[in-house]
PDB file of N, CA and C in Angstrom:
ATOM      1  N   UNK A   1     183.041-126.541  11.472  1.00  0.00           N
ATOM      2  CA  UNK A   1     182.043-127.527  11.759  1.00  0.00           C
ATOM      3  C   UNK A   1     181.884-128.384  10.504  1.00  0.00           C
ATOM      4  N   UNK A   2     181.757-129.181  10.833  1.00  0.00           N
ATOM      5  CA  UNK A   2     181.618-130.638   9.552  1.00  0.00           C
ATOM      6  C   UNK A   2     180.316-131.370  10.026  1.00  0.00           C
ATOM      7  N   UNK A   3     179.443-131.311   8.723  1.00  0.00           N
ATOM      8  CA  UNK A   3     178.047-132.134   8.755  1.00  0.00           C
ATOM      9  C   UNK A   3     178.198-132.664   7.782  1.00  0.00           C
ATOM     10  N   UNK A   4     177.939-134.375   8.402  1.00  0.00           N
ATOM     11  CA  UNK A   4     177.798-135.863   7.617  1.00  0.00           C
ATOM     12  C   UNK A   4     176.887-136.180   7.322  1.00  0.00           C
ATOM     13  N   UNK A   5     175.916-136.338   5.762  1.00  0.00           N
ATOM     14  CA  UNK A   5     174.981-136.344   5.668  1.00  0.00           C
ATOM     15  C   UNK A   5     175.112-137.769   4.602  1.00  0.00           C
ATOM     16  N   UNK A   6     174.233-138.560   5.319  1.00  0.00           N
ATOM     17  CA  UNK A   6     174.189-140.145   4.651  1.00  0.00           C
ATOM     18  C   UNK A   6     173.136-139.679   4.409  1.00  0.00           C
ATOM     19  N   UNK A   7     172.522-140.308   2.598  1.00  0.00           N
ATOM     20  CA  UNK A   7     171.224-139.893   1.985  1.00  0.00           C
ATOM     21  C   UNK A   7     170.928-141.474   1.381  1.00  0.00           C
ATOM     22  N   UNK A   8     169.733-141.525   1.574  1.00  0.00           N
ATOM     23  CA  UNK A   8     170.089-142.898   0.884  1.00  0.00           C
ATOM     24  C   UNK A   8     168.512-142.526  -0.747  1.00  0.00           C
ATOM     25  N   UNK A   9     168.307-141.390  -1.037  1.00  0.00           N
ATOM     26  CA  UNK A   9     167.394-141.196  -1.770  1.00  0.00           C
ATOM     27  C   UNK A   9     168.203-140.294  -2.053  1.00  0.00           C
ATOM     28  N   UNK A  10     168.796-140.420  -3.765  1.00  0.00           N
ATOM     29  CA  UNK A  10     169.415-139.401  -4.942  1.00  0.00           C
ATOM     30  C   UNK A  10     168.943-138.056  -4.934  1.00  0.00           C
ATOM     31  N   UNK A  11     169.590-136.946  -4.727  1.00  0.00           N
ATOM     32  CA  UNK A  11     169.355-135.656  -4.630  1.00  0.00           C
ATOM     33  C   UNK A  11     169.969-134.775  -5.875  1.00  0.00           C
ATOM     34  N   UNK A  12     168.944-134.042  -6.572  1.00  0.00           N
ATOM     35  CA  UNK A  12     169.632-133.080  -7.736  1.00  0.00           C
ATOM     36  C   UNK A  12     170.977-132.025  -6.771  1.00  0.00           C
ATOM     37  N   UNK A  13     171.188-131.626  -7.587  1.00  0.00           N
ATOM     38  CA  UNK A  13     172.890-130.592  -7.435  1.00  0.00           C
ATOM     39  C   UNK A  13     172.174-129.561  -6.855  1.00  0.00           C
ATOM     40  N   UNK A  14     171.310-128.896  -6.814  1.00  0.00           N
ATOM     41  CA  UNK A  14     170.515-127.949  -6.831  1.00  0.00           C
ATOM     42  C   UNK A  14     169.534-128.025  -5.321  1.00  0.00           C
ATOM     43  N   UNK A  15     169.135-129.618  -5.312  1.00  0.00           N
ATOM     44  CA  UNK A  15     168.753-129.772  -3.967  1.00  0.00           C
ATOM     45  C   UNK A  15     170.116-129.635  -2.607  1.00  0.00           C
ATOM     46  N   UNK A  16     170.943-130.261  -3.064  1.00  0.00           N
ATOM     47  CA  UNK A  16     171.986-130.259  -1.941  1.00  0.00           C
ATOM     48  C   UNK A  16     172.710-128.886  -1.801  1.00  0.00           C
ATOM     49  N   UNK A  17     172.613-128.303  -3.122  1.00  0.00           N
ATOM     50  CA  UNK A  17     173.568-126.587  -3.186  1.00  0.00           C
ATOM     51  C   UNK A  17     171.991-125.877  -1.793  1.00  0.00           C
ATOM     52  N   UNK A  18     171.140-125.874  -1.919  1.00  0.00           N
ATOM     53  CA  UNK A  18     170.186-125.116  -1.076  1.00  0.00           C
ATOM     54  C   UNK A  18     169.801-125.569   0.450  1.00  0.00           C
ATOM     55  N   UNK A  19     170.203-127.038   0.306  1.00  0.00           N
ATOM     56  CA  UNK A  19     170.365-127.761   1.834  1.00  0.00           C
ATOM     57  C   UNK A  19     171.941-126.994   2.394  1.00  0.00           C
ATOM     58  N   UNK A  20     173.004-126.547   1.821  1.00  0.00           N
ATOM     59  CA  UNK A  20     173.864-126.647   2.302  1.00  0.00           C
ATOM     60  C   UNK A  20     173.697-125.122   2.462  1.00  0.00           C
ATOM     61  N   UNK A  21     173.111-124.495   1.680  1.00  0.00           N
ATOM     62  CA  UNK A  21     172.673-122.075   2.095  1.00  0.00           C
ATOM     63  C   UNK A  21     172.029-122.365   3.208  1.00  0.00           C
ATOM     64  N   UNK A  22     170.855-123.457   3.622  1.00  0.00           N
ATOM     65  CA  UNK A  22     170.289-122.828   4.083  1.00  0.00           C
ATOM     66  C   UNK A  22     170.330-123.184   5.487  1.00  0.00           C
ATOM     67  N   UNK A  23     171.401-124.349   5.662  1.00  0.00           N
ATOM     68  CA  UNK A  23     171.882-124.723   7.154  1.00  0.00           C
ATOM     69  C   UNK A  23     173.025-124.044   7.536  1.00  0.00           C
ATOM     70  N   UNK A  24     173.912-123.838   6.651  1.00  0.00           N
ATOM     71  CA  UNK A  24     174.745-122.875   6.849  1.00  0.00           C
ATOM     72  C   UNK A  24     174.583-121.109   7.274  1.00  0.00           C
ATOM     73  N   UNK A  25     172.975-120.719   6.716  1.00  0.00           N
ATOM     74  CA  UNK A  25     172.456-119.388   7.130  1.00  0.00           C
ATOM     75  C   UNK A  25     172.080-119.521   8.612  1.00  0.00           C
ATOM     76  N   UNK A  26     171.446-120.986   8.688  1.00  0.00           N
ATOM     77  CA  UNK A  26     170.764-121.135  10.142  1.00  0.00           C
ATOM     78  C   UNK A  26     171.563-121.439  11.183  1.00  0.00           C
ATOM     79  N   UNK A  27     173.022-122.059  11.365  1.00  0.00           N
ATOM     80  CA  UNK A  27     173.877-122.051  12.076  1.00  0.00           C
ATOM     81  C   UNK A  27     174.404-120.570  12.028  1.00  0.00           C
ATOM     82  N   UNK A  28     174.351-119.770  11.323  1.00  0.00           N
ATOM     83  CA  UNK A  28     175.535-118.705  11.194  1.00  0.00           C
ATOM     84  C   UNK A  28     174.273-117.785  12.220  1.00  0.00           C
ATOM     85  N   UNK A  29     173.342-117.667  11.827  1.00  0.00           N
ATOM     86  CA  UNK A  29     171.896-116.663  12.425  1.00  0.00           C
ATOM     87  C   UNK A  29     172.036-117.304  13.789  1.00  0.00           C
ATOM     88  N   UNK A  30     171.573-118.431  14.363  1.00  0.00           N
ATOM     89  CA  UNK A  30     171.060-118.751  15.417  1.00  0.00           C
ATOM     90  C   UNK A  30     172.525-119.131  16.546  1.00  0.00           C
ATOM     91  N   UNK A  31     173.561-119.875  15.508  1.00  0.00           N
ATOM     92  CA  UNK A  31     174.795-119.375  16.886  1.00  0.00           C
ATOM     93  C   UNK A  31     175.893-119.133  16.668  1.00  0.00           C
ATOM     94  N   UNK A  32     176.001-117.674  15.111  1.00  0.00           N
ATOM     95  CA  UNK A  32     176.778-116.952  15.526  1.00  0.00           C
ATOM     96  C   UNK A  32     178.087-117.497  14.349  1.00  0.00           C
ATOM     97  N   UNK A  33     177.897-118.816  14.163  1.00  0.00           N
ATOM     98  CA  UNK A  33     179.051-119.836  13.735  1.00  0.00           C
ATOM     99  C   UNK A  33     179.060-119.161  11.934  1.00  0.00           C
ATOM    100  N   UNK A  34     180.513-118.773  12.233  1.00  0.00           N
ATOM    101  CA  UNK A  34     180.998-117.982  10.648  1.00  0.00           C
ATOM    102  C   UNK A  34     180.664-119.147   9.499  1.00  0.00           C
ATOM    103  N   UNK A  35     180.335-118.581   8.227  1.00  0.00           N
ATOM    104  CA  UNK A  35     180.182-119.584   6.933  1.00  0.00           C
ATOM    105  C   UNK A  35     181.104-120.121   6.821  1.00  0.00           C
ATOM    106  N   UNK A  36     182.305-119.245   6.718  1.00  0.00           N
ATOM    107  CA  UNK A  36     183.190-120.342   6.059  1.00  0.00           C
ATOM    108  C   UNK A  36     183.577-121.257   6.830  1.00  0.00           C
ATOM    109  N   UNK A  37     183.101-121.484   8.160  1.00  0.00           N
ATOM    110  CA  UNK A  37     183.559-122.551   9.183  1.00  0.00           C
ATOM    111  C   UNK A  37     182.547-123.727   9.015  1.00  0.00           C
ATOM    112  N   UNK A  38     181.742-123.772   7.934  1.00  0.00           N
ATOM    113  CA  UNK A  38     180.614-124.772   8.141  1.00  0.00           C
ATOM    114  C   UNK A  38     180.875-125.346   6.994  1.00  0.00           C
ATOM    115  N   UNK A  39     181.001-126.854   7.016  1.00  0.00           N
ATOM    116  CA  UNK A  39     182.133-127.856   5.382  1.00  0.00           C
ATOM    117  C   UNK A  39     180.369-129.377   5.983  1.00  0.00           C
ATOM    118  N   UNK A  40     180.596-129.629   4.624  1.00  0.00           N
ATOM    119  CA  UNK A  40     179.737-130.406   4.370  1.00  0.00           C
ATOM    120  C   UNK A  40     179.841-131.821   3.213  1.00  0.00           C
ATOM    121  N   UNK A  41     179.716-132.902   3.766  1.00  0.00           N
ATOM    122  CA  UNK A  41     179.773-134.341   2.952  1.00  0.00           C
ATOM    123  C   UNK A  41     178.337-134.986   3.109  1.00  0.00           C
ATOM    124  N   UNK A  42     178.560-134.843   1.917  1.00  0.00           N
ATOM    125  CA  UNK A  42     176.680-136.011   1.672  1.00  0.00           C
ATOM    126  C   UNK A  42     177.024-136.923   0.801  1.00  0.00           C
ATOM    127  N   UNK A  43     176.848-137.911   1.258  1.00  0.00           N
ATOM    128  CA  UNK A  43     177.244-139.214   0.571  1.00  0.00           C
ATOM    129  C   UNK A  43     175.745-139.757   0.523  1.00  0.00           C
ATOM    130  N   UNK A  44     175.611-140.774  -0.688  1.00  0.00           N
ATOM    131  CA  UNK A  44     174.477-141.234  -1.132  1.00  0.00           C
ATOM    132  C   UNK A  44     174.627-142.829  -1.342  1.00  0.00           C
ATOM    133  N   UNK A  45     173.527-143.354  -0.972  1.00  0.00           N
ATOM    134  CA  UNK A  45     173.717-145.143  -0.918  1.00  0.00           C
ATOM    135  C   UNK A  45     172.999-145.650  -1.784  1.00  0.00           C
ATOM    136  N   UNK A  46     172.053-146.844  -1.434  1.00  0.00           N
ATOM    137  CA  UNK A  46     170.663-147.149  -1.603  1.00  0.00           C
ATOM    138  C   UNK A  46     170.142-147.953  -0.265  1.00  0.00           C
ATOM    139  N   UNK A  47     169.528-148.582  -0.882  1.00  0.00           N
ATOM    140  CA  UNK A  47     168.830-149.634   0.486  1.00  0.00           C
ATOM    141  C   UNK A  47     169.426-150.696   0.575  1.00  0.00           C
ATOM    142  N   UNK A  48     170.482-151.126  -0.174  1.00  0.00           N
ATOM    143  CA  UNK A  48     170.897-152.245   0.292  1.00  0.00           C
ATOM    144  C   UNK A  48     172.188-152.168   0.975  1.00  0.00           C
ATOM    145  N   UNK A  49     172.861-150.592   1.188  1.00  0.00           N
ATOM    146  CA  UNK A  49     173.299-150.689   2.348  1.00  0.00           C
ATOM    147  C   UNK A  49     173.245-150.432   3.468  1.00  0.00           C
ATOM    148  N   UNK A  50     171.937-150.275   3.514  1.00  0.00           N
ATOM    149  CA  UNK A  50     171.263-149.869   5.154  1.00  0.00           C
ATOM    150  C   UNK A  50     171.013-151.615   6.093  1.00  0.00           C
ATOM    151  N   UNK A  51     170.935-151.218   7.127  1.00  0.00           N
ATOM    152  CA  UNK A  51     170.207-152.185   7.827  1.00  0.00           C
ATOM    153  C   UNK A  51     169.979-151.979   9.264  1.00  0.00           C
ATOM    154  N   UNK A  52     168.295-151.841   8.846  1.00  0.00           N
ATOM    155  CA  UNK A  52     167.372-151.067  10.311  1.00  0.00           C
ATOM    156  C   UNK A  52     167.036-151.638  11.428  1.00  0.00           C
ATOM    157  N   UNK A  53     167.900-153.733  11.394  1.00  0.00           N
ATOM    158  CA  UNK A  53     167.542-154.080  12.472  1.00  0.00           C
ATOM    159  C   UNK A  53     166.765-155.532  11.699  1.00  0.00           C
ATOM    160  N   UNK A  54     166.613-156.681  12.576  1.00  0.00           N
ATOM    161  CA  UNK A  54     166.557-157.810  11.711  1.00  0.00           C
ATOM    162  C   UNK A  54     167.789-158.578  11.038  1.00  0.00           C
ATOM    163  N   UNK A  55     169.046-158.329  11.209  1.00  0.00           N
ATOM    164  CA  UNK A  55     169.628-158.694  10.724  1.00  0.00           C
ATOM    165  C   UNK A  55     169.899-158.947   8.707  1.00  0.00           C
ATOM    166  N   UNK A  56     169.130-157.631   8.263  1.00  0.00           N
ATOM    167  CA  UNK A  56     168.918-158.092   7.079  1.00  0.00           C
ATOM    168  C   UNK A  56     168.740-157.287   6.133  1.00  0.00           C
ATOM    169  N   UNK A  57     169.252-157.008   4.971  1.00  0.00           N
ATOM    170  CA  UNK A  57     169.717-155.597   4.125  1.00  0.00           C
ATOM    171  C   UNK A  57     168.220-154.776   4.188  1.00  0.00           C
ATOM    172  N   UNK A  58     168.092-153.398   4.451  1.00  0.00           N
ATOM    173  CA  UNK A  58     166.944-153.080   4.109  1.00  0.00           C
ATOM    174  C   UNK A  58     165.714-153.426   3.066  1.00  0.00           C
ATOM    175  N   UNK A  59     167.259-153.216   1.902  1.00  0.00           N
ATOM    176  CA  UNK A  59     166.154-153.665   0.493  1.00  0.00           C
ATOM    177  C   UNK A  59     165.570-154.723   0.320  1.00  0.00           C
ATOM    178  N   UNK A  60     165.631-156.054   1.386  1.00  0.00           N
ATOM    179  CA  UNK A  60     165.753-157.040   0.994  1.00  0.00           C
ATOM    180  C   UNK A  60     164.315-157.308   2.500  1.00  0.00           C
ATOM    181  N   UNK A  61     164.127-156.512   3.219  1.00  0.00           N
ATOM    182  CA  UNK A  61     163.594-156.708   4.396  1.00  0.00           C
ATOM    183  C   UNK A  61     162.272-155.939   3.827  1.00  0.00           C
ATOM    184  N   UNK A  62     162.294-154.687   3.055  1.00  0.00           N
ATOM    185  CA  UNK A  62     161.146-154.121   2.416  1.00  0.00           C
ATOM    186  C   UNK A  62     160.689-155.005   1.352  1.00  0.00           C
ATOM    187  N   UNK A  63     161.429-155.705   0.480  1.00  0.00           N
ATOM    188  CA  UNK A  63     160.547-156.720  -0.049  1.00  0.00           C
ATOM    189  C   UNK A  63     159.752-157.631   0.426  1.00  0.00           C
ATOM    190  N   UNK A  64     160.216-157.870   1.675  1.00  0.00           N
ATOM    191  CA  UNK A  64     159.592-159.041   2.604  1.00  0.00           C
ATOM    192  C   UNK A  64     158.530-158.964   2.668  1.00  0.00           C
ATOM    193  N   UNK A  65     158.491-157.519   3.258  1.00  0.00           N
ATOM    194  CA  UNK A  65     157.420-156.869   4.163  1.00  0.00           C
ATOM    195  C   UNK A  65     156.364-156.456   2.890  1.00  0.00           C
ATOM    196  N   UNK A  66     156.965-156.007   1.793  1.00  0.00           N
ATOM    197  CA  UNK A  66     155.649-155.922   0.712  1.00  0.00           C
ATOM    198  C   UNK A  66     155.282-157.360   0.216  1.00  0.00           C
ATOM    199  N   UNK A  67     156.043-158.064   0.433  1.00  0.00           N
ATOM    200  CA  UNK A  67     155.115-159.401  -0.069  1.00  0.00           C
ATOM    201  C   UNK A  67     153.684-159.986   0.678  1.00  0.00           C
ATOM    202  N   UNK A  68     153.894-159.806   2.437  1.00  0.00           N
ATOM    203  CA  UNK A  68     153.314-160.274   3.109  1.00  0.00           C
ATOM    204  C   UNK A  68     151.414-159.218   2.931  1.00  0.00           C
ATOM    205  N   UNK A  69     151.668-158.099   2.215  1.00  0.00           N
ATOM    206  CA  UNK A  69     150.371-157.326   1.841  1.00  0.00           C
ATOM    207  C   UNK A  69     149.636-158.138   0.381  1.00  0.00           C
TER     208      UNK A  69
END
């Protein structure tokens, strides 16, 4: 099994080593699915390569939106 994990908020080594025990315990407990069959990619962005709609980079759409406050 392969889980794709797009992050777009920087994670210590330490956060992702315990995201990856502890989904890997919970797939293996709840169905059975062996560890070593569970592989994992987390890739990390920012906001300016997202886009939630609007036609328009996130980072650039949250500035908008904080200006108008």
């Amino acid at each position: 099994m392969l889980l794709y994990i797009t992050s777009g908020k920087p994670r210590t080594a330490q956060q992702k080593s315990y995201l990856m025990q502890h989904v890997t315990a919970q797939l293996h407990q709840e169905f059975n699915i062996p560890e070593q069959d569970v592989m994992f990619v987390i890739v990390q962005n920012s906001a300016e390569d997202w886009c939630f709609g609007h036609a328009q980079r996130a980072d650039l759409y949250l500035k908008m939106l904080a200006s108008k406050q």
